[in-house]
C-alpha atoms as a PDB file:
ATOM      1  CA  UNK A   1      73.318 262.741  29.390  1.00  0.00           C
ATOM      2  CA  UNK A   2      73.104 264.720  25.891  1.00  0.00           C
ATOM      3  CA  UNK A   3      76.766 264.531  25.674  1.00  0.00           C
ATOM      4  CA  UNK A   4      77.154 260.787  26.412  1.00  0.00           C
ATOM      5  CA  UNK A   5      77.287 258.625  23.157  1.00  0.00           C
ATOM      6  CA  UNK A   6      74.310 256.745  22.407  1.00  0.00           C
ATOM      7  CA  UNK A   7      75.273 252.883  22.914  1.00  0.00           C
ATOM      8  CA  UNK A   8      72.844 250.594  21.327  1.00  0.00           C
ATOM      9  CA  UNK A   9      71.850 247.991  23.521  1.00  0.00           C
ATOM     10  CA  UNK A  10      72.908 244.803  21.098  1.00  0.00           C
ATOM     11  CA  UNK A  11      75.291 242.130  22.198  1.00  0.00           C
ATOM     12  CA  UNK A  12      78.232 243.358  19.778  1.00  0.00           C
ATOM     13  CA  UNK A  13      77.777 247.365  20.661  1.00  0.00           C
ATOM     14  CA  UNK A  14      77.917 246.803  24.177  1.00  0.00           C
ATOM     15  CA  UNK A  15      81.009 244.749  23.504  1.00  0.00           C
ATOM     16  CA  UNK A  16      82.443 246.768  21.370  1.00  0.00           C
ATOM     17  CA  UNK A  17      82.237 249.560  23.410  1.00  0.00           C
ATOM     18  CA  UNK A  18      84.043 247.683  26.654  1.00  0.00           C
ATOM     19  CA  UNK A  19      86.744 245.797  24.376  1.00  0.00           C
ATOM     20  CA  UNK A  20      87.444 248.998  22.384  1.00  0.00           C
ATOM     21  CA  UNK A  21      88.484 250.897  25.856  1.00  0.00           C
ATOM     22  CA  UNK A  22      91.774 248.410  25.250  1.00  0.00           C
ATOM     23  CA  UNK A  23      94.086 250.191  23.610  1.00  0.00           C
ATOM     24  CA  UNK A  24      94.700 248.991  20.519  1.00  0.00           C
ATOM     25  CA  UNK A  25      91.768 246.998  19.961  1.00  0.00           C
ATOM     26  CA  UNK A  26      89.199 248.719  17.512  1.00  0.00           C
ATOM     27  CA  UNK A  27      86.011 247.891  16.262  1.00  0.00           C
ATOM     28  CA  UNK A  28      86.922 245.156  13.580  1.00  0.00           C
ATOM     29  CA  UNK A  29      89.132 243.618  16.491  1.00  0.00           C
ATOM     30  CA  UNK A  30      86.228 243.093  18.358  1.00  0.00           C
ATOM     31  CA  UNK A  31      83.744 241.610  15.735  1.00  0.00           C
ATOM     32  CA  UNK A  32      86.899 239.319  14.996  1.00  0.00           C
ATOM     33  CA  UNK A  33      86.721 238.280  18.560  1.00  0.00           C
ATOM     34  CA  UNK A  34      83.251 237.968  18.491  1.00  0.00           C
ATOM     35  CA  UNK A  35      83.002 235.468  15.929  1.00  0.00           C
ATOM     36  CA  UNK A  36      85.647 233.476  16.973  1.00  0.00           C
ATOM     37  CA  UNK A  37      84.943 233.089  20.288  1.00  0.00           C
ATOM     38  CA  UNK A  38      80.837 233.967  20.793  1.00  0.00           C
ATOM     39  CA  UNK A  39      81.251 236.362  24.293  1.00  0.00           C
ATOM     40  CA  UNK A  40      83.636 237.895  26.549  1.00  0.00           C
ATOM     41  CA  UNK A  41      83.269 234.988  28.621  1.00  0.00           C
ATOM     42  CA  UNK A  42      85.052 232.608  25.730  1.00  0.00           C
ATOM     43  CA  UNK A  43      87.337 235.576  24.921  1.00  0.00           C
ATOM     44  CA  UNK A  44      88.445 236.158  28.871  1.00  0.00           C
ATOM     45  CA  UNK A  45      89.236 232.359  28.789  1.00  0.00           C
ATOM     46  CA  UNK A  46      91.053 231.947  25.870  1.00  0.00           C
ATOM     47  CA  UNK A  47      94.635 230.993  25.647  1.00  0.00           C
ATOM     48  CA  UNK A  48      97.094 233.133  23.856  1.00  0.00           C
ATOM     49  CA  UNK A  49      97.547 231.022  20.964  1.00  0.00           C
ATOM     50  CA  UNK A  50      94.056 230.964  20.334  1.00  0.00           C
ATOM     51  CA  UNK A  51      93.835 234.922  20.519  1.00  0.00           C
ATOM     52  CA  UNK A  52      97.019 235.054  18.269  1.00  0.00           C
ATOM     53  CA  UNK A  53      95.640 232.583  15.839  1.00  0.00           C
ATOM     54  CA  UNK A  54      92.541 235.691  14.737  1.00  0.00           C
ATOM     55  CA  UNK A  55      93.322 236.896  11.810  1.00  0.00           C
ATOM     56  CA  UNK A  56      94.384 240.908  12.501  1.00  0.00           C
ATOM     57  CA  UNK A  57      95.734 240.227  16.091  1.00  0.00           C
ATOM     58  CA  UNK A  58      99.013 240.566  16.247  1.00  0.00           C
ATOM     59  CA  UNK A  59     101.365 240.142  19.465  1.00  0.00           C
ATOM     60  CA  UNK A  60     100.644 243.907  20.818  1.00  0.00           C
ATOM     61  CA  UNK A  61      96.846 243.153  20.912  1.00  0.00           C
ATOM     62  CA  UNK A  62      96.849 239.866  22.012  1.00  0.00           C
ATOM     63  CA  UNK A  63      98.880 240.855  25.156  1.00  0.00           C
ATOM     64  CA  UNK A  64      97.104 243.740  25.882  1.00  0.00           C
ATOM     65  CA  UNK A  65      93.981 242.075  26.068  1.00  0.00           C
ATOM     66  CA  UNK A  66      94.965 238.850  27.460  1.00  0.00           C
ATOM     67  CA  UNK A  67      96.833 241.188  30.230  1.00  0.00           C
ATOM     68  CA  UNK A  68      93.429 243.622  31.119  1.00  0.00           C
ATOM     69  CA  UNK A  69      91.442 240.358  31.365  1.00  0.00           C
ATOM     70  CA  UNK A  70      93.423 238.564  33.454  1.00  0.00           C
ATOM     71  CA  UNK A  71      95.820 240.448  35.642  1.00  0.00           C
ATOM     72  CA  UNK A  72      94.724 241.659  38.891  1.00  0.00           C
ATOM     73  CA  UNK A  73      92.701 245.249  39.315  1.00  0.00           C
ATOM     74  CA  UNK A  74      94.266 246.252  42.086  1.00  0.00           C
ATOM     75  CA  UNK A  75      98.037 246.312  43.644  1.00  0.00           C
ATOM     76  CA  UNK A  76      96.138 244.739  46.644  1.00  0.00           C
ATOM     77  CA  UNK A  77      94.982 241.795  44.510  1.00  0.00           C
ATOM     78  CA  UNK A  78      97.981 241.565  43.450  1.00  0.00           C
ATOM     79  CA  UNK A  79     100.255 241.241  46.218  1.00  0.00           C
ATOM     80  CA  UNK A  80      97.840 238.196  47.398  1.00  0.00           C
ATOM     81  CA  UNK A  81      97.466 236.561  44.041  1.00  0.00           C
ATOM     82  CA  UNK A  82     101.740 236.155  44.069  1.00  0.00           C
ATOM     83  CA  UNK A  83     101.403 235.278  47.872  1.00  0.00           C
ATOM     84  CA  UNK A  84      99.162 232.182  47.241  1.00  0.00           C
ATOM     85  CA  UNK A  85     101.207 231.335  44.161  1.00  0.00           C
END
């Protein structure tokens, strides 16, 4: 537990330190995001030209992090998500 990071327990730390795990997002990224969009929620849902449009996203952001939150976690969730498709 001494070794851990401290992460404050604000809105923006917590989400900076899950968006920030997205390689490579950093922590100006993610206050970008923030104000833009107002939670993960509104950032998860967002359309690519929407995430593009924030200034300091360029295409290798904006597909990473439109790709971690919304492809499948698993191979298995996979493999049914292009079966019902």
């Amino acid at each position: 537990a001494a070794i851990k990071a401290k992460i404050d327990k604000d809105y923006l730390s917590r989400l900076t330190d899950v968006l920030t795990t997205i390689k490579p997002l950093n922590r100006t990224d993610v206050v970008t995001l923030a104000r833009t969009f107002g939670s993960l929620s509104d950032v998860a849902n967002a359309d690519l030209k929407s995430l593009k449009d924030c200034p300091g996203l360029g295409d290798k952001k904006v597909k990473s992090l439109h790709d971690v939150l919304n492809k499948p976690f698993s191979l298995a969730a996979t493999r049914r998500r292009n079966n019902l498709i």
